[in-house]
C-alpha atoms as a PDB file:
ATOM      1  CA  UNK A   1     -52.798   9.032  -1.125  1.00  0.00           C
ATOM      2  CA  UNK A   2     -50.465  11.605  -2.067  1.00  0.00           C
ATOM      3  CA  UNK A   3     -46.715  11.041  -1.614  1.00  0.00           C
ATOM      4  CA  UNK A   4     -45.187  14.546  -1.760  1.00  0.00           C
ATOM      5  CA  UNK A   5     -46.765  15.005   1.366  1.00  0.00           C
ATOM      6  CA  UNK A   6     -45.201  12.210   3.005  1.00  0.00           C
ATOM      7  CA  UNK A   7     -48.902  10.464   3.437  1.00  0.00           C
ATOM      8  CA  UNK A   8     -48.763   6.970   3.222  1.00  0.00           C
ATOM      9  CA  UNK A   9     -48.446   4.860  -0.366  1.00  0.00           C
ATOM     10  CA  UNK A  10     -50.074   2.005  -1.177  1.00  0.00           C
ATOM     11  CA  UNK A  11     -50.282  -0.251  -4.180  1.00  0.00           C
ATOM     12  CA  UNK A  12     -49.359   1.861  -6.323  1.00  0.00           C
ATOM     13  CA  UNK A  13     -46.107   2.461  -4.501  1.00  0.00           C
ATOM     14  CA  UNK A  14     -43.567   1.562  -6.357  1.00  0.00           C
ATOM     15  CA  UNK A  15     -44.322   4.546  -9.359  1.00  0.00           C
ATOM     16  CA  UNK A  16     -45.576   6.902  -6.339  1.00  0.00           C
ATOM     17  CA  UNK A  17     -42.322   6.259  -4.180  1.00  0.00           C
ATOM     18  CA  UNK A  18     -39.689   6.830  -7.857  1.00  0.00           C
ATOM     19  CA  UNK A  19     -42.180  10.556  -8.239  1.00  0.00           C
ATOM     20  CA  UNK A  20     -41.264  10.776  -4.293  1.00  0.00           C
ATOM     21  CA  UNK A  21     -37.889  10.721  -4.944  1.00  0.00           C
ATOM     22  CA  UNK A  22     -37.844  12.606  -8.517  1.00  0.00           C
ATOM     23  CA  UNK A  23     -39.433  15.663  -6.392  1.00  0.00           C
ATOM     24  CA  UNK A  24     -37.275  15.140  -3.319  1.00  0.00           C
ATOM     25  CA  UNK A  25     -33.744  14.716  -5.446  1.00  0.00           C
ATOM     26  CA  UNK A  26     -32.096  17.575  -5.008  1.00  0.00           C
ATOM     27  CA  UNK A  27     -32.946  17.760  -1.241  1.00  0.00           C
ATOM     28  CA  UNK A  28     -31.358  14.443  -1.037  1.00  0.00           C
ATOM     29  CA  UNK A  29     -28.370  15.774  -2.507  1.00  0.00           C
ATOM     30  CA  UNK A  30     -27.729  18.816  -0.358  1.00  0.00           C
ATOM     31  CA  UNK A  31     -28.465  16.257   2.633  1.00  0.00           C
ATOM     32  CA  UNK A  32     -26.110  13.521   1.879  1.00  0.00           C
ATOM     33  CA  UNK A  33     -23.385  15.619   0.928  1.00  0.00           C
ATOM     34  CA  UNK A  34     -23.259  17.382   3.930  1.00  0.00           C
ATOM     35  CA  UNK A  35     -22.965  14.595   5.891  1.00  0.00           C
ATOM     36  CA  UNK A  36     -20.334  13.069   3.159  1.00  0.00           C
ATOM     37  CA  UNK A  37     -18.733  16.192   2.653  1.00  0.00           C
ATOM     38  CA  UNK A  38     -18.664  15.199  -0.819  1.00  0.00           C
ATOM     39  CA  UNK A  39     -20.595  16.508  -3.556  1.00  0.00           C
ATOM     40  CA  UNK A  40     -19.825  13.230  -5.905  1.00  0.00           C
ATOM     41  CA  UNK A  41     -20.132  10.585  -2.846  1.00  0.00           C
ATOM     42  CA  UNK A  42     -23.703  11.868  -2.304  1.00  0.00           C
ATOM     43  CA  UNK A  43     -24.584  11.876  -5.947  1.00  0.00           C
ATOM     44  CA  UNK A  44     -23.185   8.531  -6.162  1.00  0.00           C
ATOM     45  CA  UNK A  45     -25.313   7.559  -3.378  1.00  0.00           C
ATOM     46  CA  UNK A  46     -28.482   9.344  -4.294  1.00  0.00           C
ATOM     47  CA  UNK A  47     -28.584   6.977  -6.885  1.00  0.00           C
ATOM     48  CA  UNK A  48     -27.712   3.943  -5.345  1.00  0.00           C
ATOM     49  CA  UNK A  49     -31.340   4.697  -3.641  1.00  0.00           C
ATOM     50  CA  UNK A  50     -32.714   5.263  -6.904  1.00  0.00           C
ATOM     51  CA  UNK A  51     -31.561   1.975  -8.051  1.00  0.00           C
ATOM     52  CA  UNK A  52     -32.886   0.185  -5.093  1.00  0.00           C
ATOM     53  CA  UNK A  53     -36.377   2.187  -5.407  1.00  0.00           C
ATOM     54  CA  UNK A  54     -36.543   0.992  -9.253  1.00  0.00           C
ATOM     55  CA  UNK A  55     -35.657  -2.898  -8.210  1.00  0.00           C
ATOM     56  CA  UNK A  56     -38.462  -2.701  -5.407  1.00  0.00           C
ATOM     57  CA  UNK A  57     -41.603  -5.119  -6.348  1.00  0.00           C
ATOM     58  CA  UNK A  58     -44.205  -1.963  -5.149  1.00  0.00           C
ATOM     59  CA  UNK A  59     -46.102  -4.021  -3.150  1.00  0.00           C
ATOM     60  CA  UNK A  60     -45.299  -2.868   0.631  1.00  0.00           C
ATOM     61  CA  UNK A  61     -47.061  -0.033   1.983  1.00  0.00           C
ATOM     62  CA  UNK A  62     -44.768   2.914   3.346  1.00  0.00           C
ATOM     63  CA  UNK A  63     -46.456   5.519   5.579  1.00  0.00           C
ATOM     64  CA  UNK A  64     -44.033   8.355   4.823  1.00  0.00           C
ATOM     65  CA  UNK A  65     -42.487   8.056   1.942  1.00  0.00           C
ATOM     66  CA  UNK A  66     -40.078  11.402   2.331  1.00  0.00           C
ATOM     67  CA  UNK A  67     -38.523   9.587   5.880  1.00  0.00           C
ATOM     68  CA  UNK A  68     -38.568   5.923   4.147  1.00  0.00           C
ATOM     69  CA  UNK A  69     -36.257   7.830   1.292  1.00  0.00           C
ATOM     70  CA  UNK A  70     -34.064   9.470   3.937  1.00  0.00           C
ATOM     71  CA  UNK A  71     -33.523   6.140   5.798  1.00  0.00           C
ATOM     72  CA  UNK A  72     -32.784   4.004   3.195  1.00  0.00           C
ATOM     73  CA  UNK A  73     -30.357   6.836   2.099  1.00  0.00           C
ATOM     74  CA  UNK A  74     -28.917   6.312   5.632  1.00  0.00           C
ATOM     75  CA  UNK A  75     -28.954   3.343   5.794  1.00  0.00           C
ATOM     76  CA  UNK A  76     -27.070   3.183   2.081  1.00  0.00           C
ATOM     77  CA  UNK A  77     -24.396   5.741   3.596  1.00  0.00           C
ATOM     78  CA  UNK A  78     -23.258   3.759   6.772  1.00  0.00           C
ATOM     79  CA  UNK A  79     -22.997   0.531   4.340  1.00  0.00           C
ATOM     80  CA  UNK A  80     -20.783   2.536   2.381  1.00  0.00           C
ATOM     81  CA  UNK A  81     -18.515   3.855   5.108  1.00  0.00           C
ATOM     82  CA  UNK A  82     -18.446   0.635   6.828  1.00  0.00           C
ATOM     83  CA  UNK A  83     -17.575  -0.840   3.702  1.00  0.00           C
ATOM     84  CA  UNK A  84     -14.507   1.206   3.090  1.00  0.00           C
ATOM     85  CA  UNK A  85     -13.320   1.274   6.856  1.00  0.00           C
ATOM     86  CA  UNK A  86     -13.217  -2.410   6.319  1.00  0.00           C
ATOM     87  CA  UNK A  87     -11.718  -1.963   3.199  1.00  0.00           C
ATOM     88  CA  UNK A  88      -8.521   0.446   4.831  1.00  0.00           C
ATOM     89  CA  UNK A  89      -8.091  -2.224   7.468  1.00  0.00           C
ATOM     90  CA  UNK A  90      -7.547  -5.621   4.962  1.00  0.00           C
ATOM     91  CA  UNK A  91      -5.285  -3.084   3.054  1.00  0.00           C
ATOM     92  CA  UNK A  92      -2.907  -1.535   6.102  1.00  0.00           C
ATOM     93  CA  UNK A  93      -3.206  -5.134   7.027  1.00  0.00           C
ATOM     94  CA  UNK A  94      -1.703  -6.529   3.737  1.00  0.00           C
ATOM     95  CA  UNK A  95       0.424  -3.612   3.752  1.00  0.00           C
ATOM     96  CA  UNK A  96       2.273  -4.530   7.166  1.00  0.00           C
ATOM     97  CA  UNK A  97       2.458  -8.482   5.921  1.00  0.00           C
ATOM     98  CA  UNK A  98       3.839  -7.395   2.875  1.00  0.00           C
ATOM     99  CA  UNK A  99       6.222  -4.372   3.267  1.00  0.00           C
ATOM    100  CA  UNK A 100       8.769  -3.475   5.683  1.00  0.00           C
ATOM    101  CA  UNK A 101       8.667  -0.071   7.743  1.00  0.00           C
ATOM    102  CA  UNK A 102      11.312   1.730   9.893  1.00  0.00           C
ATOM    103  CA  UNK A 103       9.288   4.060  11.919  1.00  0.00           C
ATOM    104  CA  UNK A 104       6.014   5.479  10.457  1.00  0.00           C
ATOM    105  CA  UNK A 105       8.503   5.004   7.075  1.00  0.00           C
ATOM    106  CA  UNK A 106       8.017   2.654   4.839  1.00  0.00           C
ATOM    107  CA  UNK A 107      11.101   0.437   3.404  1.00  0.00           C
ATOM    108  CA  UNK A 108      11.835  -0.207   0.016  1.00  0.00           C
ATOM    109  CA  UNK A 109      12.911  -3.775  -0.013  1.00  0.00           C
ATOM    110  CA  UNK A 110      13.960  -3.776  -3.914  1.00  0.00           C
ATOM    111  CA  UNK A 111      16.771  -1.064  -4.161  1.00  0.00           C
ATOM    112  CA  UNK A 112      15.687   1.454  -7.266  1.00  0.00           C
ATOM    113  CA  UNK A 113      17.059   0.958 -10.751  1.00  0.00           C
ATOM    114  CA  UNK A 114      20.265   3.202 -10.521  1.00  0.00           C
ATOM    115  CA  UNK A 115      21.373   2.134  -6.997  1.00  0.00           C
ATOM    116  CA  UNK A 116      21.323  -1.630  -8.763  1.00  0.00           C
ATOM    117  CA  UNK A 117      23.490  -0.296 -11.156  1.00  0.00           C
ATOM    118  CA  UNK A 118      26.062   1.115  -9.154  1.00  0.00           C
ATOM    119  CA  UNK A 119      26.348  -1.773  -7.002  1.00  0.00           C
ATOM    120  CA  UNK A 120      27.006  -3.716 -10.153  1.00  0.00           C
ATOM    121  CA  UNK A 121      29.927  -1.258 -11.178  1.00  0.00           C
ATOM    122  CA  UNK A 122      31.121  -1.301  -7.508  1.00  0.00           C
ATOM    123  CA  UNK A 123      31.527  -4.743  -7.977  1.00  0.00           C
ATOM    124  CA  UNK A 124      32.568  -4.781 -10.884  1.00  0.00           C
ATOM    125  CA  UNK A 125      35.127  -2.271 -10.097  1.00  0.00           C
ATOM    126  CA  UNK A 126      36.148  -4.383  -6.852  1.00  0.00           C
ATOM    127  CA  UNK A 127      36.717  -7.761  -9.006  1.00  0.00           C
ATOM    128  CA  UNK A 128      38.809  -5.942 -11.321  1.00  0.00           C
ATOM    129  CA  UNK A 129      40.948  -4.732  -8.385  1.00  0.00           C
ATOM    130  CA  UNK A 130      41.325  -7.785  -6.543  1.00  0.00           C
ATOM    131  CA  UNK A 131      42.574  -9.822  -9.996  1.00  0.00           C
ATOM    132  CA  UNK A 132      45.287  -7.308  -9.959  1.00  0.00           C
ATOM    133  CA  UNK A 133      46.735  -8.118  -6.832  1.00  0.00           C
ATOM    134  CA  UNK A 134      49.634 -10.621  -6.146  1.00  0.00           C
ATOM    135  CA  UNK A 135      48.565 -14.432  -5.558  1.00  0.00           C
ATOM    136  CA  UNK A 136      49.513 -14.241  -2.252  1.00  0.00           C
ATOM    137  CA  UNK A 137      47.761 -11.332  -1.282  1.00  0.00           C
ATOM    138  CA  UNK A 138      44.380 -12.447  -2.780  1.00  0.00           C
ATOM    139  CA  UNK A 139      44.690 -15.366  -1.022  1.00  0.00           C
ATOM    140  CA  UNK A 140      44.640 -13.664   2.332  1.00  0.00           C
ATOM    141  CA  UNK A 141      42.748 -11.333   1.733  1.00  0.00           C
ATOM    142  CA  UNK A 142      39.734 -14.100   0.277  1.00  0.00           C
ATOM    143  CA  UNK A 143      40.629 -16.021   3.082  1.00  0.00           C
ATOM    144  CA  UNK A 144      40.132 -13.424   5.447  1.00  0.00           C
ATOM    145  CA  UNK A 145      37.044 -11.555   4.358  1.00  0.00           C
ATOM    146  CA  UNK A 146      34.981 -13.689   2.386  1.00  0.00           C
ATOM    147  CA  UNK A 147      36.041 -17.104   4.649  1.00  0.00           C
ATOM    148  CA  UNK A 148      35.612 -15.446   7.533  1.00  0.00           C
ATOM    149  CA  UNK A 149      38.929 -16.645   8.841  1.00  0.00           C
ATOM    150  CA  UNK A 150      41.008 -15.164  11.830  1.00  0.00           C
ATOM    151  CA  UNK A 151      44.296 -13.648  11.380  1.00  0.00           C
ATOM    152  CA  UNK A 152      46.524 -16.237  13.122  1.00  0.00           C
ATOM    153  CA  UNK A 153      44.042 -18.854  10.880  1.00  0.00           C
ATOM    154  CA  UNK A 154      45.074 -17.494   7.853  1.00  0.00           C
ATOM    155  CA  UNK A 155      48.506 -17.545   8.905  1.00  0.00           C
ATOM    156  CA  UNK A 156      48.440 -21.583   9.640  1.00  0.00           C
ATOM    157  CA  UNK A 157      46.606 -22.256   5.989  1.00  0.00           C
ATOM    158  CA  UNK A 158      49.127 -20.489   4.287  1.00  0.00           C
ATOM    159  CA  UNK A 159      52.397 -21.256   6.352  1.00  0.00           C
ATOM    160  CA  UNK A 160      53.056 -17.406   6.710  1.00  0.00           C
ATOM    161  CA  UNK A 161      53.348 -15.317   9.744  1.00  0.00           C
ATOM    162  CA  UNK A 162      50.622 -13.198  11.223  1.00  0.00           C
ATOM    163  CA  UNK A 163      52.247 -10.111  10.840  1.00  0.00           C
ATOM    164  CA  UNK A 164      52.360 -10.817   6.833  1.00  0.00           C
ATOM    165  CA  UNK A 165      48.865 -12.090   7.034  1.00  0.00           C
ATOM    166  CA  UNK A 166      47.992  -8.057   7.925  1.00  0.00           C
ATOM    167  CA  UNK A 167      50.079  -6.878   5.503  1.00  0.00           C
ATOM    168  CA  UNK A 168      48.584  -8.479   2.956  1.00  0.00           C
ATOM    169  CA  UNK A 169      45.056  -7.352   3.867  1.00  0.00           C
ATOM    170  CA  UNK A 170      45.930  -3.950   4.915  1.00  0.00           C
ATOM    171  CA  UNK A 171      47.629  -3.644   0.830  1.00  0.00           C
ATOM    172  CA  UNK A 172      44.261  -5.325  -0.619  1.00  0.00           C
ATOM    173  CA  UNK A 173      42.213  -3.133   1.488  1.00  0.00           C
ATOM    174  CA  UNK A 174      44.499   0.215   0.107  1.00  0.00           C
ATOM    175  CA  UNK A 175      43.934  -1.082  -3.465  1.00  0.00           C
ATOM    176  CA  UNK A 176      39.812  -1.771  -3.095  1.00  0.00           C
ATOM    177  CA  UNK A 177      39.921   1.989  -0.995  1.00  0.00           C
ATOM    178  CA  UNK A 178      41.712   3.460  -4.133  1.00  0.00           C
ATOM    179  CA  UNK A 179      39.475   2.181  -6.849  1.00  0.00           C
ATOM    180  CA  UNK A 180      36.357   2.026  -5.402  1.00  0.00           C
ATOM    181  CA  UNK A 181      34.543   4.916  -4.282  1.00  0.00           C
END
């Protein structure tokens, strides 16, 4: 029977159903990218049905051949979308396990290439202050800061009053202001 008229094909259908589609191509463009709104997704997906019409055996009888084209074009489309919804959710999925975001903002968690660098030199430049400071002082002061001592603690360890204890970190903490900016 004749295809292009959307009668019904028989034996024969595998050829019948690829002339079908040969005659009906462009119509199947202009439908799917409509729907797509994409000229290249419904290319792309006009001949994903041409690839499944070519690895068809023949041997099934369709009764309209126009509809069964349009269907499995369908049918081919919500695949597709379904396919990349899924798709978007494993990735904003990976994305939340794996990043860090402050608001609808995204985090860096490595700081960039030039604010390593001046952290380095900040250290670098706070190091280099420090050394220059009296014994005593950088005693305290490491005591203090990095030890997480107390004032009056400090004071105990290093058989000094409190009073010189803040003295001492109040001239270390002039020094690192100075240099390091």
């Amino acid at each position: 029977m004749n295809a292009k008229n959307g009668e019904k094909i028989g034996s024969e259908g595998g050829q019948a159903l690829l002339e079908t589609y040969l005659a009906r191509r462009p119509d199947l463009v202009r439908f799917f990218t409509q729907r797509l709104r994409s000229a290249a997704a419904a290319e792309d997906l006009v001949q994903d049905i041409y690839v499944r019409l070519a690895a068809q055996d023949g041997g099934v009888a369709i009764h309209n051949p126009v509809g069964y084209l349009y269907r499995l074009g369908s049918n081919l489309m919500l695949d597709r979308l379904r396919g990349e919804r899924r798709a978007a959710v494993r990735e904003g999925a990976w994305l939340d396990s794996n990043s860090t975001r402050v608001g609808s903002e995204e985090v860096a968690e490595d700081p960039s290439a030039e604010q390593a660098v001046a952290a380095r030199q900040r250290l670098e430049a706070i190091v280099t202050a420090l050394r220059e400071l009296p014994e005593q002082t950088q005693r305290a002061f490491r005591m203090h800061k990095f030890e997480g001592m107390s004032h009056p603690e400090v004071a105990a360890a290093m058989g000094i009053s409190r009073s010189s204890v803040e003295k001492h970190v109040m001239a270390a903490l002039k020094l690192l202001a100075a240099r390091v900016r």
